[in-house]
N, C-alpha and C. Protein backbone atom coordinates (compact mmCIF):
# COMPACT_ATOMS: atom_id res chain seq x y z
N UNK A 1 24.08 14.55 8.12
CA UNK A 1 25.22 13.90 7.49
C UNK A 1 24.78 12.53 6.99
N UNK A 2 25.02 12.34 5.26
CA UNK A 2 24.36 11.13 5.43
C UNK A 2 25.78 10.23 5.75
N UNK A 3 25.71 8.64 5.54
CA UNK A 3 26.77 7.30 5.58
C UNK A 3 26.45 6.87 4.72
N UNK A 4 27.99 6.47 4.41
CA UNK A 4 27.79 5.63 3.07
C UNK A 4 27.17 4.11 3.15
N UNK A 5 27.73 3.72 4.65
CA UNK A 5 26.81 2.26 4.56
C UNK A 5 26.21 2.03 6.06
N UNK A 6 24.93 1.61 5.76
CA UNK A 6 24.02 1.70 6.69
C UNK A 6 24.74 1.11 8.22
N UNK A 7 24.06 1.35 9.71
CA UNK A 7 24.59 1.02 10.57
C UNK A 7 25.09 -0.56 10.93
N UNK A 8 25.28 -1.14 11.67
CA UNK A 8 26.07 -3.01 11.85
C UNK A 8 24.76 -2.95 12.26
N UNK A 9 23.80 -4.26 11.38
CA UNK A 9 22.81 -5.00 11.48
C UNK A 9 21.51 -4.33 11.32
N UNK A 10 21.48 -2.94 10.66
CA UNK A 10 20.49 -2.65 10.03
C UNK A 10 19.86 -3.32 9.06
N UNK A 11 20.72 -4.10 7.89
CA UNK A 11 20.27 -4.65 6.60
C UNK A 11 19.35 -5.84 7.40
N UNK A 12 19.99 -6.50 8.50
CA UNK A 12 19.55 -7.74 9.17
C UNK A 12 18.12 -7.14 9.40
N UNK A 13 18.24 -6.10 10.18
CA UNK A 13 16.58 -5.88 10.77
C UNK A 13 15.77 -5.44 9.72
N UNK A 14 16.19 -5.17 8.52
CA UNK A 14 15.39 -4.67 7.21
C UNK A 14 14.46 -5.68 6.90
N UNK A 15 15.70 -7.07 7.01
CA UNK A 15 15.70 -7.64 5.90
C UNK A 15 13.95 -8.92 7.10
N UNK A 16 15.06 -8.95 8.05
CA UNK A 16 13.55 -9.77 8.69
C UNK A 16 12.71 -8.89 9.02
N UNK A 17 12.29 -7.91 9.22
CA UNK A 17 11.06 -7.33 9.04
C UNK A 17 10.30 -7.45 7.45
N UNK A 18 11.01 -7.11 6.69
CA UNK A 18 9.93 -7.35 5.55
C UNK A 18 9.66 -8.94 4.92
N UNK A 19 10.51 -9.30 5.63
CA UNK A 19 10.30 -11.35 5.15
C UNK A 19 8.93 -11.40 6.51
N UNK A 20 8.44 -10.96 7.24
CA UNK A 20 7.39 -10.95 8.28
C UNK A 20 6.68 -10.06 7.70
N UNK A 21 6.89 -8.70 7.70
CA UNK A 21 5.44 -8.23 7.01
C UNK A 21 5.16 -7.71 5.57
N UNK A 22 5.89 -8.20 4.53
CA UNK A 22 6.09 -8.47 2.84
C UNK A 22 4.66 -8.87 2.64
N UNK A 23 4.23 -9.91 3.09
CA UNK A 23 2.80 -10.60 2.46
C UNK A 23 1.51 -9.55 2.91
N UNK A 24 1.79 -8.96 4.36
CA UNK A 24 0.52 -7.66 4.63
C UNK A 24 0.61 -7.22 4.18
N UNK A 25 1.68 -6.11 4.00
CA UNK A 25 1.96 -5.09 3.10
C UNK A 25 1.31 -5.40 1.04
N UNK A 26 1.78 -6.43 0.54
CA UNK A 26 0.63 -7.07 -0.52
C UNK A 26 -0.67 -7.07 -0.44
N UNK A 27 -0.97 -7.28 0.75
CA UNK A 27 -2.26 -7.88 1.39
C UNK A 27 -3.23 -6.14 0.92
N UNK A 28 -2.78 -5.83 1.95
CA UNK A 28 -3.14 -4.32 1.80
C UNK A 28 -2.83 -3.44 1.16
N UNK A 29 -2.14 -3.47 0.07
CA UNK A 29 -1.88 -2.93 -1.20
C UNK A 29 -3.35 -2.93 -1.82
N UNK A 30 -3.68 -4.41 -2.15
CA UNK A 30 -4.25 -4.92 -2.78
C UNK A 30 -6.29 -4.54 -1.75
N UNK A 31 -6.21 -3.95 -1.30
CA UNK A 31 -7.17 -3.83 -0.41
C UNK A 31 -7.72 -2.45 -0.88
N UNK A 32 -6.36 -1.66 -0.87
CA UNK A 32 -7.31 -0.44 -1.35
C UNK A 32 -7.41 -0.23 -2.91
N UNK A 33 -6.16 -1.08 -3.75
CA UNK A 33 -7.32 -1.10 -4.76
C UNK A 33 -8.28 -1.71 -5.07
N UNK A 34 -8.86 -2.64 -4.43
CA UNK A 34 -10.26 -3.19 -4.42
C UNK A 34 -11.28 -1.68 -3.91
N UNK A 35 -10.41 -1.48 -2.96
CA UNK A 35 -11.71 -0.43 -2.11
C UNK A 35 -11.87 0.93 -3.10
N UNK A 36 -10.60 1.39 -3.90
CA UNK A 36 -10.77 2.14 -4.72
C UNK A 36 -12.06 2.26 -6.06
N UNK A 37 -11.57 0.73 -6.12
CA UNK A 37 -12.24 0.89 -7.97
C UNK A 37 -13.70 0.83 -8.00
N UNK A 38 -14.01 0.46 -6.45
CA UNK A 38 -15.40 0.35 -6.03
C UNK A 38 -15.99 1.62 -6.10
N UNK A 39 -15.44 2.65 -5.54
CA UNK A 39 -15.79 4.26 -5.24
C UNK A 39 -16.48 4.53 -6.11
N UNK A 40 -17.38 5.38 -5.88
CA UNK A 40 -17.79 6.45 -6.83
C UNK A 40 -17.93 7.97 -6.29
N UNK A 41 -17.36 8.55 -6.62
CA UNK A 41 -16.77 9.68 -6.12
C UNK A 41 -18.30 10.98 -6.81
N UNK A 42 -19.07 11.32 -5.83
CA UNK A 42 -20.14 12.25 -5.67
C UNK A 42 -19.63 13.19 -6.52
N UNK A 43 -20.80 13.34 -7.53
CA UNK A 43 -20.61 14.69 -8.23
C UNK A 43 -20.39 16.34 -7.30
N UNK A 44 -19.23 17.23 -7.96
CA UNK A 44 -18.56 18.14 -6.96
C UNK A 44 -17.68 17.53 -6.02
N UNK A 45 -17.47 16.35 -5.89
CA UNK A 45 -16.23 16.33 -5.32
C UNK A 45 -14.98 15.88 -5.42
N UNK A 46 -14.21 15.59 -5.35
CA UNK A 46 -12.84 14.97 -6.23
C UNK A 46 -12.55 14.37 -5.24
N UNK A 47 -11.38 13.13 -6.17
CA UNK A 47 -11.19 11.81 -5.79
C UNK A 47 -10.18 12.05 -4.28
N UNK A 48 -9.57 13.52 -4.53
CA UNK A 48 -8.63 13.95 -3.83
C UNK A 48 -9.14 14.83 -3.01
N UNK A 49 -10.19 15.02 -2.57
CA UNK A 49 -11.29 15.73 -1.69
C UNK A 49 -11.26 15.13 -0.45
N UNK A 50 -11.46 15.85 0.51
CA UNK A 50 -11.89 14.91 1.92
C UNK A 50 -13.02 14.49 2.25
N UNK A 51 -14.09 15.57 1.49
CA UNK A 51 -15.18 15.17 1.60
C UNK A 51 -15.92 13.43 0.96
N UNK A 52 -15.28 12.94 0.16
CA UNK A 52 -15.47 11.74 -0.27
C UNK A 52 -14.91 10.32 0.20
N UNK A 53 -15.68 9.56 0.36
CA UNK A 53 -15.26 8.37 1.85
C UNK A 53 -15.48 6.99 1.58
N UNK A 54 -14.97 6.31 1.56
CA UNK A 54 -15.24 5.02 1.13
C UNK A 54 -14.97 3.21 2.09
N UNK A 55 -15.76 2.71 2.25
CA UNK A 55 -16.58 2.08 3.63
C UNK A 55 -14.62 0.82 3.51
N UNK A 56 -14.32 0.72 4.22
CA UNK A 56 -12.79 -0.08 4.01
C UNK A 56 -13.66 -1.66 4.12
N UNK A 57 -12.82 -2.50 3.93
CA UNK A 57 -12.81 -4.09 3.79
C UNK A 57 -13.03 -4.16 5.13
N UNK A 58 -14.09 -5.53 5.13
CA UNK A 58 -14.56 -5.94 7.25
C UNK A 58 -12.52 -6.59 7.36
N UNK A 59 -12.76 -6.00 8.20
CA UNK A 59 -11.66 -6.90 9.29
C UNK A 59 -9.92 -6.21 8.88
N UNK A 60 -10.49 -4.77 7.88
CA UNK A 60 -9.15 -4.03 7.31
C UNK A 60 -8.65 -2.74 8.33
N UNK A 61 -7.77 -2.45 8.11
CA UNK A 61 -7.26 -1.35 8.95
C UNK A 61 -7.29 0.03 8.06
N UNK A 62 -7.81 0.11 7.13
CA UNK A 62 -7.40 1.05 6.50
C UNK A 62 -8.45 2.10 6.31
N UNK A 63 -7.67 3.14 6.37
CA UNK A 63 -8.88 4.45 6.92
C UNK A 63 -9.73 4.61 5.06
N UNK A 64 -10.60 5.54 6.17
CA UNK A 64 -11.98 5.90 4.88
C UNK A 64 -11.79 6.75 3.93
N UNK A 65 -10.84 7.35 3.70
CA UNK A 65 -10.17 8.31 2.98
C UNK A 65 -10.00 8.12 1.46
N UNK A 66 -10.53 8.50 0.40
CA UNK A 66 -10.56 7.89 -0.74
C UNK A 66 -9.00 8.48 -1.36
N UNK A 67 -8.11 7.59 -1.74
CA UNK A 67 -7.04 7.88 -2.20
C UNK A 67 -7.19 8.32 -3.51
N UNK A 68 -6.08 9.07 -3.55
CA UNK A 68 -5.90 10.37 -4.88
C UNK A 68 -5.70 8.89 -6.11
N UNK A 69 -5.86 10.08 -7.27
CA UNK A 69 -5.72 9.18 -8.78
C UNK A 69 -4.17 9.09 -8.75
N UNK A 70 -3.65 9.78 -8.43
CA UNK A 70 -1.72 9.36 -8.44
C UNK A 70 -1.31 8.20 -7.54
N UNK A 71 -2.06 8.41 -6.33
CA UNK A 71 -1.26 7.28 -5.43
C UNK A 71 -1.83 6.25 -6.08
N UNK A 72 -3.52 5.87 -6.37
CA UNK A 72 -3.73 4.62 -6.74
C UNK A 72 -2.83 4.28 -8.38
N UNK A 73 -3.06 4.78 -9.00
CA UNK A 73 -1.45 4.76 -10.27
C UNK A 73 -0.58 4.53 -10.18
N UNK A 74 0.05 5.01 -8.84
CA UNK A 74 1.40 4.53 -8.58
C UNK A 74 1.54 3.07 -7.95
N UNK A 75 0.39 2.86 -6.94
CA UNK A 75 0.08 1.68 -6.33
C UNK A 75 -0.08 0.20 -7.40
N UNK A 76 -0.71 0.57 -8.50
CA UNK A 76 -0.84 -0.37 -9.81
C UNK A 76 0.25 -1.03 -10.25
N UNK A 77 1.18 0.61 -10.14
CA UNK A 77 2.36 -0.27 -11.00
C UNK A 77 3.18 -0.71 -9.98
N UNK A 78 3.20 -0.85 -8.57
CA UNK A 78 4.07 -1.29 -7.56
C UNK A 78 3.65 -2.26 -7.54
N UNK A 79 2.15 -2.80 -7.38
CA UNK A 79 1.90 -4.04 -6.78
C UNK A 79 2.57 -5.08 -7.37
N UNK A 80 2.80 -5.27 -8.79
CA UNK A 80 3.15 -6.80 -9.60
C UNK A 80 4.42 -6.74 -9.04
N UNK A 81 5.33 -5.42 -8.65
CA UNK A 81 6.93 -5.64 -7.91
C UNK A 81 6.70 -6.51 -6.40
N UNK A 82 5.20 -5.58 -6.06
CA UNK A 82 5.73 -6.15 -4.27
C UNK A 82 5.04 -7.66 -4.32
N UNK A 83 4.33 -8.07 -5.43
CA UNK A 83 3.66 -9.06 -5.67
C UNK A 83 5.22 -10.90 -5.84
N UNK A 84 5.51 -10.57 -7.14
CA UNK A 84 6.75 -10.88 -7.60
C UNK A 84 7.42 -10.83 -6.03
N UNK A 85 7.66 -9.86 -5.72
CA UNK A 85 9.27 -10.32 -4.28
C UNK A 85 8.21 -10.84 -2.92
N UNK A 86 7.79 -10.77 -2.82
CA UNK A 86 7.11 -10.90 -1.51
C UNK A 86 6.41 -12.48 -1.36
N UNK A 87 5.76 -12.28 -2.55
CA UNK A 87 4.96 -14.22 -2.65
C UNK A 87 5.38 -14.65 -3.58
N UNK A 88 5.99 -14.73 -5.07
CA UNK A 88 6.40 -15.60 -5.47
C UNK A 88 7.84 -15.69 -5.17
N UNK A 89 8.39 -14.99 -4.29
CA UNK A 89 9.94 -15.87 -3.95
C UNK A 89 9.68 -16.25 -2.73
N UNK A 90 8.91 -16.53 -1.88
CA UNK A 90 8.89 -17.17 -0.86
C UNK A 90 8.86 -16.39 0.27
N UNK A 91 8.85 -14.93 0.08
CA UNK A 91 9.35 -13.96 1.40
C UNK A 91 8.04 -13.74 2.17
């Protein structure tokens, strides 16, 4: 069943969780497309393969898994949004 409006003080806990982790979440946006554009993806295997692996940023959390050509596409055009709300308004 869905509700029409979210539970008393959900928006609250939305809203300070992503004013706390808004700038990681950028942070690491921005991590795997660095780690992406670096790749070079072994002849026979695709970008969307498991077999292809790519070494993450020292001190990153993010697994070795070379992300598909859609997610990093989609990730492109998100970042200047999560970029825009997250650090240049102050969040």
């Amino acid at each position: 069943m869905l509700c029409r409006s979210p539970p008393r003080g959900f928006t609250t806990l939305i809203r300070r969780h992503f004013s706390v982790a808004g700038p990681a979440l950028v942070h690491s946006a921005e991590g795997v497309l660095v780690a992406a554009s670096s790749v070079e993806v072994p002849v026979g295997k695709s970008a969307d393969g498991d077999a292809a692996s790519i070494a993450p940023a020292p001190g990153s959390s993010l697994s070795t898994a070379v992300p598909s050509k859609g997610y990093i596409a989609a990730l492109k055009r998100l970042l200047p949004l999560l970029r825009a709300f997250f650090l240049e308004n102050g969040q």
